[in-house]
N, C-alpha and C. Protein backbone atom coordinates (compact mmCIF):
# COMPACT_ATOMS: atom_id res chain seq x y z
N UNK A 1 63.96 -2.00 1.46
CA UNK A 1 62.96 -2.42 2.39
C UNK A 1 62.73 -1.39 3.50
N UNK A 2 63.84 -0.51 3.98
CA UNK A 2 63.29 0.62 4.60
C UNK A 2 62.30 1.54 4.40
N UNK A 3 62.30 1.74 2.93
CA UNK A 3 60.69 2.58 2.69
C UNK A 3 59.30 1.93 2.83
N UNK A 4 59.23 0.59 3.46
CA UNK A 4 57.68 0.10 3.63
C UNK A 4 57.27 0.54 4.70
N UNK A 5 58.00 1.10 5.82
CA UNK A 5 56.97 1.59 6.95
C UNK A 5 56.51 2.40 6.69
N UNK A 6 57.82 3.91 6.07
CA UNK A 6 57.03 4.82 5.44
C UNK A 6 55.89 4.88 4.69
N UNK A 7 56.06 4.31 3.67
CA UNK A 7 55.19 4.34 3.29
C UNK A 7 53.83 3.39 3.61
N UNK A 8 53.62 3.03 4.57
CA UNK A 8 52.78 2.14 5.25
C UNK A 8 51.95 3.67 5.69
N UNK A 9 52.60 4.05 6.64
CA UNK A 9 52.40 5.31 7.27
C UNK A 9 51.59 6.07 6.25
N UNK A 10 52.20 6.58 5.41
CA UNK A 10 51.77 7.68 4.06
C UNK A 10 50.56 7.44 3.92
N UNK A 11 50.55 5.81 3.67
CA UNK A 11 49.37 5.24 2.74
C UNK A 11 47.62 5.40 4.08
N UNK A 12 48.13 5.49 5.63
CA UNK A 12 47.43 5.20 6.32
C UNK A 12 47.09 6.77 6.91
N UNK A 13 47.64 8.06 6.82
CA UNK A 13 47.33 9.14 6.85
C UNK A 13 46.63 9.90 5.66
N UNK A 14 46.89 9.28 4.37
CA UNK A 14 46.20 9.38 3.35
C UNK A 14 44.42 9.42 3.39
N UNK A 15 44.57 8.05 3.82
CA UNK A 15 43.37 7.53 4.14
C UNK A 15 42.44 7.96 5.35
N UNK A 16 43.16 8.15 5.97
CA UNK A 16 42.29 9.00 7.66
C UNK A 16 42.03 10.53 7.29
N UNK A 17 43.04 11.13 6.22
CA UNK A 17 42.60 12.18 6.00
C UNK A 17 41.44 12.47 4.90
N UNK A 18 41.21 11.39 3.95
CA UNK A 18 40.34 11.08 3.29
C UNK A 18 38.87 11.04 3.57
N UNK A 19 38.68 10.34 4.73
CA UNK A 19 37.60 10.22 5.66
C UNK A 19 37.64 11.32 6.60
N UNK A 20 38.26 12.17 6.87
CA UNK A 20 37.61 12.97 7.66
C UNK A 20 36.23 14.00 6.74
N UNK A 21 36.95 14.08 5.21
CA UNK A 21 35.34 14.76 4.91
C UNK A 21 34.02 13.95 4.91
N UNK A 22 33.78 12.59 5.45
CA UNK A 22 32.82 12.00 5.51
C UNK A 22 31.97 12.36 6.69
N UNK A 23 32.75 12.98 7.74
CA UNK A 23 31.44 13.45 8.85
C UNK A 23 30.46 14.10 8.67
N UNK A 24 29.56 13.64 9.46
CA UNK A 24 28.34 14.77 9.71
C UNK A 24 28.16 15.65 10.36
N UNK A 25 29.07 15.72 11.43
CA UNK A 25 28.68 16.62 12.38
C UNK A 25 29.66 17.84 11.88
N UNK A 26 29.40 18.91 11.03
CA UNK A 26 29.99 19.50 10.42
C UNK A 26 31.35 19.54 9.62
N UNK A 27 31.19 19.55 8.65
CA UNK A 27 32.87 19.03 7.83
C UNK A 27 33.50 20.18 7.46
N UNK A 28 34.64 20.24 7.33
CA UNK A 28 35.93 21.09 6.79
C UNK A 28 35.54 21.43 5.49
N UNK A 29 35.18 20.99 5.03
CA UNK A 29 34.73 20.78 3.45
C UNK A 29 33.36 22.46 3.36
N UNK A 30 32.90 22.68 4.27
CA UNK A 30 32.23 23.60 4.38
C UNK A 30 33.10 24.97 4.64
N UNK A 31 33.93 25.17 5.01
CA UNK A 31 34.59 26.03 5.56
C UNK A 31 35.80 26.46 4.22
N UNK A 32 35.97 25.41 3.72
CA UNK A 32 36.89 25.88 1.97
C UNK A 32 36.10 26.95 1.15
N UNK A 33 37.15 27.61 0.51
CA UNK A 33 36.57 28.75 -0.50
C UNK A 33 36.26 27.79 -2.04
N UNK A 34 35.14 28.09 -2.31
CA UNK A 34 34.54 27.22 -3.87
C UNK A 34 36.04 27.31 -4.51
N UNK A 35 36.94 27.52 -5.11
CA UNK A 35 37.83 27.18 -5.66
C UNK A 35 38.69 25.91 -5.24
N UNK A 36 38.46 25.59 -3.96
CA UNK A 36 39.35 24.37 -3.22
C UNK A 36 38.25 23.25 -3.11
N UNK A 37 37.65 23.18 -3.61
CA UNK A 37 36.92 22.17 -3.55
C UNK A 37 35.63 22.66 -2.35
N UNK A 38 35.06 23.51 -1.61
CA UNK A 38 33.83 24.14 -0.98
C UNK A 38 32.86 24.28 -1.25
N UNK A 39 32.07 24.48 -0.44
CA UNK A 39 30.80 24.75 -0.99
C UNK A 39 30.33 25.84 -1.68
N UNK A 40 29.19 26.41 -3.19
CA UNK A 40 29.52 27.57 -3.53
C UNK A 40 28.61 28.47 -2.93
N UNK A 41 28.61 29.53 -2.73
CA UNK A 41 28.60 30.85 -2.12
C UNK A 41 26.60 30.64 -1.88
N UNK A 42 25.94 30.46 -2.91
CA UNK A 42 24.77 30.12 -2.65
C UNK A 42 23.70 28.76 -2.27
N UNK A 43 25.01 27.87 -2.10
CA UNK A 43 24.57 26.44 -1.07
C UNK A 43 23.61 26.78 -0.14
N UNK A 44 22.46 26.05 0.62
CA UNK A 44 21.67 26.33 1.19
C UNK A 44 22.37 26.00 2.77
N UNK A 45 22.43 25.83 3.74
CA UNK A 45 22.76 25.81 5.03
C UNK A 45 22.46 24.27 5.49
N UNK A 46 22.99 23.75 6.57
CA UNK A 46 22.58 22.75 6.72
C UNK A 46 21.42 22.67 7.80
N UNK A 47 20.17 21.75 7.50
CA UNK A 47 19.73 21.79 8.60
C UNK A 47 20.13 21.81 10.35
N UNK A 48 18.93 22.43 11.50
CA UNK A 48 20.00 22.36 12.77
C UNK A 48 20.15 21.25 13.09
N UNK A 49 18.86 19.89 12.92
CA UNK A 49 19.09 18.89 13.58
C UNK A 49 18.98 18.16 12.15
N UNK A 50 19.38 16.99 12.37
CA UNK A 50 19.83 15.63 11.63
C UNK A 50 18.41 15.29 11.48
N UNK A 51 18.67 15.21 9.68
CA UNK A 51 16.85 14.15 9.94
C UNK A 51 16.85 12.75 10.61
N UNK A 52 15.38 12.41 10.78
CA UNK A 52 15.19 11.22 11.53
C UNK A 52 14.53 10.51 10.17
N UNK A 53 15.37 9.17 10.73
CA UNK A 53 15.09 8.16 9.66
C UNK A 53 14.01 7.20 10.61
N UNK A 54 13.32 6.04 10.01
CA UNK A 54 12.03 5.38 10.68
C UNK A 54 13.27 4.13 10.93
N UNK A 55 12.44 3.85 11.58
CA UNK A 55 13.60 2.50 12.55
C UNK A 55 13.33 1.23 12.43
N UNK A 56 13.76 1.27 11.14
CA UNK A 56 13.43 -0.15 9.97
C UNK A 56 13.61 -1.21 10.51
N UNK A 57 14.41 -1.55 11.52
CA UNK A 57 14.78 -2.84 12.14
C UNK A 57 14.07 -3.21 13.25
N UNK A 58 13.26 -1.72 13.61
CA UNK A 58 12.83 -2.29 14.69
C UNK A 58 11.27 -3.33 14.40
N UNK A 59 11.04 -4.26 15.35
CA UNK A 59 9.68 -5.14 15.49
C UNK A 59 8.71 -4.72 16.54
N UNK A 60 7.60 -4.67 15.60
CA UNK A 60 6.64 -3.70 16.16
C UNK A 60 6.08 -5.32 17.59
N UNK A 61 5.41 -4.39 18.88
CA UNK A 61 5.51 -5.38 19.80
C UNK A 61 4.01 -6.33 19.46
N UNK A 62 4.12 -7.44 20.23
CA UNK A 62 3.28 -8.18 19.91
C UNK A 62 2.03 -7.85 19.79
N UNK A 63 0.68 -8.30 18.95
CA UNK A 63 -1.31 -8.03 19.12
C UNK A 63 -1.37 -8.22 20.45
N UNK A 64 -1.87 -7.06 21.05
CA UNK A 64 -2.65 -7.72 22.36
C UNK A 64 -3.88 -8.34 22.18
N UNK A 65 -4.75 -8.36 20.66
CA UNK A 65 -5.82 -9.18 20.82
C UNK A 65 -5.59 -10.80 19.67
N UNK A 66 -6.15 -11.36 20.40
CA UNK A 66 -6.67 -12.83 19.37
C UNK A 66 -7.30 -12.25 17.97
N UNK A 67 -6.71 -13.75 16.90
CA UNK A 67 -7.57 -13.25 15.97
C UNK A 67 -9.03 -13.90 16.04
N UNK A 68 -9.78 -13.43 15.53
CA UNK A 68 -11.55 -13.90 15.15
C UNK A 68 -11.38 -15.33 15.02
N UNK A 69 -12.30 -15.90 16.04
CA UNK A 69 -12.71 -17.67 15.86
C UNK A 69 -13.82 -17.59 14.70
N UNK A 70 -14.15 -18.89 14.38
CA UNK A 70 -15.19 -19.49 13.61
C UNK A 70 -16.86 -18.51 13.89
N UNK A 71 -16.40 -18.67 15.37
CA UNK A 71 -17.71 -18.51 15.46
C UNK A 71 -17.91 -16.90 15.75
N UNK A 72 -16.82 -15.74 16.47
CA UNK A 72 -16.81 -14.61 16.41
C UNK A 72 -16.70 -14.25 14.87
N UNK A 73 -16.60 -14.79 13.30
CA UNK A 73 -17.27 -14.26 12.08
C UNK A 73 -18.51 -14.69 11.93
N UNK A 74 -18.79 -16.18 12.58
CA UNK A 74 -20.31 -16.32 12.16
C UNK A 74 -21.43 -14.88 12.60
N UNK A 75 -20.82 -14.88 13.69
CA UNK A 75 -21.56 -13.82 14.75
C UNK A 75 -21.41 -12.57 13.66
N UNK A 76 -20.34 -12.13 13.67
CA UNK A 76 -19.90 -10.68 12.66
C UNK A 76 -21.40 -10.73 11.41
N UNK A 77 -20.72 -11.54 10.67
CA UNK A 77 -21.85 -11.78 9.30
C UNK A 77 -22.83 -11.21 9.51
N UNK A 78 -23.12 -12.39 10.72
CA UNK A 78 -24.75 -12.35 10.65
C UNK A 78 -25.65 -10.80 11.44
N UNK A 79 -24.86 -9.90 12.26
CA UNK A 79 -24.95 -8.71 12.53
C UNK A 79 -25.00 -7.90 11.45
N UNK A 80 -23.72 -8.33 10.22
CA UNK A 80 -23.89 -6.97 9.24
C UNK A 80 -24.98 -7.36 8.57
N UNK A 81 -25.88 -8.35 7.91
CA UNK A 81 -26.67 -9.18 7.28
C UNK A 81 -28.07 -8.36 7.85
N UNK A 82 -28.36 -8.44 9.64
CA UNK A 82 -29.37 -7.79 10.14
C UNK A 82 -29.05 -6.35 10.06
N UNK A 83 -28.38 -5.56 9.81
CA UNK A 83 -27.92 -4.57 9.45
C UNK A 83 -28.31 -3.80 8.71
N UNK A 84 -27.89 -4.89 7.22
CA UNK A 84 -28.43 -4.48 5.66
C UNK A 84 -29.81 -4.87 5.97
N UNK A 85 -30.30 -5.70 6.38
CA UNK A 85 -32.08 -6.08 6.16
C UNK A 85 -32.62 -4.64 6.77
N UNK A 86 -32.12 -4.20 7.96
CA UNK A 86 -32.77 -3.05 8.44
C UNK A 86 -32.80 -2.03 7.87
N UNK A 87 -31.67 -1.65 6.51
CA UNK A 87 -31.54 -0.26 5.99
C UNK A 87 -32.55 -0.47 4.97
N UNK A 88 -32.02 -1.96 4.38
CA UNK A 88 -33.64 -1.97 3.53
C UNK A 88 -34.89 -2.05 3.70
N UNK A 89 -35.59 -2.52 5.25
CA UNK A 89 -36.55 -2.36 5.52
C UNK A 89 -37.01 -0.44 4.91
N UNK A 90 -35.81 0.10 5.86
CA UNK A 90 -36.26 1.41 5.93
C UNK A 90 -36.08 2.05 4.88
N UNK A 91 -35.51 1.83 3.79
CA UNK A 91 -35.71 2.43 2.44
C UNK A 91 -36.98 1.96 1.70
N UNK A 92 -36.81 0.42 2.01
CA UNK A 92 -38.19 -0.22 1.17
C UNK A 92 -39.58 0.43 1.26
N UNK A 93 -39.83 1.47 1.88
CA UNK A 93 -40.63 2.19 2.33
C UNK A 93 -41.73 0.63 3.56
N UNK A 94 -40.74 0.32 4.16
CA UNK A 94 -42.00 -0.34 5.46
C UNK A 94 -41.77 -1.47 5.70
N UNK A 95 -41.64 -2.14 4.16
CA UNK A 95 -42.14 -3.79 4.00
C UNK A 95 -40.80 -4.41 4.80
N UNK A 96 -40.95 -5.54 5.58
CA UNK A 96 -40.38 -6.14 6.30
C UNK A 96 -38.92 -7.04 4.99
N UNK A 97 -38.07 -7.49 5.91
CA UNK A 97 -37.36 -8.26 4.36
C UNK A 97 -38.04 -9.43 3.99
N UNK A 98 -38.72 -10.28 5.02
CA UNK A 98 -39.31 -11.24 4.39
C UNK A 98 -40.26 -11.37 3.30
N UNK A 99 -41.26 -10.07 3.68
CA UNK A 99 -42.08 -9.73 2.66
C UNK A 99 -41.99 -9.36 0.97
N UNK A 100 -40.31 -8.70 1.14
CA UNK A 100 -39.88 -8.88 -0.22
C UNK A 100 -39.50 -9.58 -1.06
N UNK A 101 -40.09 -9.79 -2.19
CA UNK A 101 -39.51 -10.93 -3.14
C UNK A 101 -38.84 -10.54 -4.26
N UNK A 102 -37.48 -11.26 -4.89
CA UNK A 102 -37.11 -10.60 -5.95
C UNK A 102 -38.33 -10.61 -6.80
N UNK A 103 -38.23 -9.85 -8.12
CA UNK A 103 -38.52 -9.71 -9.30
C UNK A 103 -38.20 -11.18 -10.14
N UNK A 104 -39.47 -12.06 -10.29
CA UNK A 104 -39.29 -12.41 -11.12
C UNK A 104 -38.44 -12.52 -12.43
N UNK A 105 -37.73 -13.19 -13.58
CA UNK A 105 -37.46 -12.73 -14.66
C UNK A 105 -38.93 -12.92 -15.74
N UNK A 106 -39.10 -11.82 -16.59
CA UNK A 106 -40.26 -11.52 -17.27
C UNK A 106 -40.20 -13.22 -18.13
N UNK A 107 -41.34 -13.52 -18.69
CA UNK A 107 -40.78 -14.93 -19.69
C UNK A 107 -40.75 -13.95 -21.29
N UNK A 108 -40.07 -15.00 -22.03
CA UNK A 108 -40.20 -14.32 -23.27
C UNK A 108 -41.92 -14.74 -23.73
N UNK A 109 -42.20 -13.75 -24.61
CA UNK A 109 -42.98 -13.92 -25.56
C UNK A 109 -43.03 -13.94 -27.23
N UNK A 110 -43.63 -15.35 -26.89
CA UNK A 110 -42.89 -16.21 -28.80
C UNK A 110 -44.41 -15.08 -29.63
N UNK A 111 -44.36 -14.91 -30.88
CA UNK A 111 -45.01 -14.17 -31.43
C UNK A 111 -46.04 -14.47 -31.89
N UNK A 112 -47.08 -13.83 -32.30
CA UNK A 112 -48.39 -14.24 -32.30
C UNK A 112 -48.27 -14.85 -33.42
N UNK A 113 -47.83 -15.16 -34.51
CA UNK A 113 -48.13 -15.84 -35.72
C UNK A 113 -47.57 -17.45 -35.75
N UNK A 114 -46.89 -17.45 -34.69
CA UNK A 114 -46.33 -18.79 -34.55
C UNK A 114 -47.02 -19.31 -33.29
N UNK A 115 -47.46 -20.87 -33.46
CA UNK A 115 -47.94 -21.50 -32.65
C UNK A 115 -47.05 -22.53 -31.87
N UNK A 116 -47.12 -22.97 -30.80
CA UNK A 116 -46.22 -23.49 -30.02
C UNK A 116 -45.20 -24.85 -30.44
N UNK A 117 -44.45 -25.39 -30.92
CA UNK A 117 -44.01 -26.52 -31.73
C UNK A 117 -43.86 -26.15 -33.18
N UNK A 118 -44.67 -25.31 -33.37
CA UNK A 118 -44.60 -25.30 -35.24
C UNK A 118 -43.24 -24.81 -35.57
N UNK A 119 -42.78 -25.30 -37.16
CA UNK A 119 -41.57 -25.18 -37.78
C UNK A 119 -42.13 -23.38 -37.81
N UNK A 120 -40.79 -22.49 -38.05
CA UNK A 120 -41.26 -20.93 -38.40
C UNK A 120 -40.54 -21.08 -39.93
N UNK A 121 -39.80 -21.80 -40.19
CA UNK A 121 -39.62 -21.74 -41.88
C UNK A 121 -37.69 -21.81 -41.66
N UNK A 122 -37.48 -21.99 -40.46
CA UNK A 122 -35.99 -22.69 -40.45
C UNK A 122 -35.77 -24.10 -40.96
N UNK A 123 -34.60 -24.46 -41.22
CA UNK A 123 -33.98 -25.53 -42.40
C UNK A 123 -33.76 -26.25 -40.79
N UNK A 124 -33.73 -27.34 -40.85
CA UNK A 124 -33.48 -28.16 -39.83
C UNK A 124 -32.21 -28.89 -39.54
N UNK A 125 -31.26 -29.24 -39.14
CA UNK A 125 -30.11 -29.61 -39.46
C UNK A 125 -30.21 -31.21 -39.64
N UNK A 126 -29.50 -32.12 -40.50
CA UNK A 126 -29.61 -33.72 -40.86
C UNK A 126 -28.93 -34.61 -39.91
């Protein structure tokens, strides 16, 4: 039972010496010749300053504005709406929007040999 401090000890200098190559602020581990475990001869350098990481935890501070009521989109709409009528006025070459009307759809035209109601020589279903 005398060897558990020792080795308590052992086991706890082990370990602190283990972690010392985990620093950043320059490590020992740089300063070894590539055969001892170092860096090799054409490793690049370390940067001078530490990169900056984005500060994930932080919460961005509160909207200083409200969001849009009912009636600040009615309003919106209806601005972009007079908007578009105006670009098309001015492309339409003049004509106001009211004045424009869609395009009709053309109607079909049934063919001159057939008269309106008449069978064309289809089988009729029973």
């Amino acid at each position: 039972m005398r060897h558990a401090p020792i080795r308590t000890a052992a086991l706890a200098f082990a370990g602190a010496l283990t972690l010392t190559g985990c620093g950043a602020a320059g490590s020992s581990m740089e300063q070894l010749p590539p055969a001892l475990g170092g860096l090799p001869a054409g490793a690049p350098a370390r940067p001078a300053t530490p990169y900056q990481y984005p500060a994930v935890h932080d919460m961005p501070p509160p909207r200083e504005t409200r969001p849009m009521s009912e009636e600040d989109v009615l309003k919106a709409e209806k601005d972009l709406q007079a908007a578009r009528d105006r670009q098309e006025h001015h492309e339409g070459g003049g004509k106001p929007p009211a004045a424009r009307k869609k395009a009709a759809p053309a109607a079909k035209k049934q063919p001159a040999d057939t008269k309106k109601g008449e069978n064309t020589g289809a089988k009729t279903n029973p």
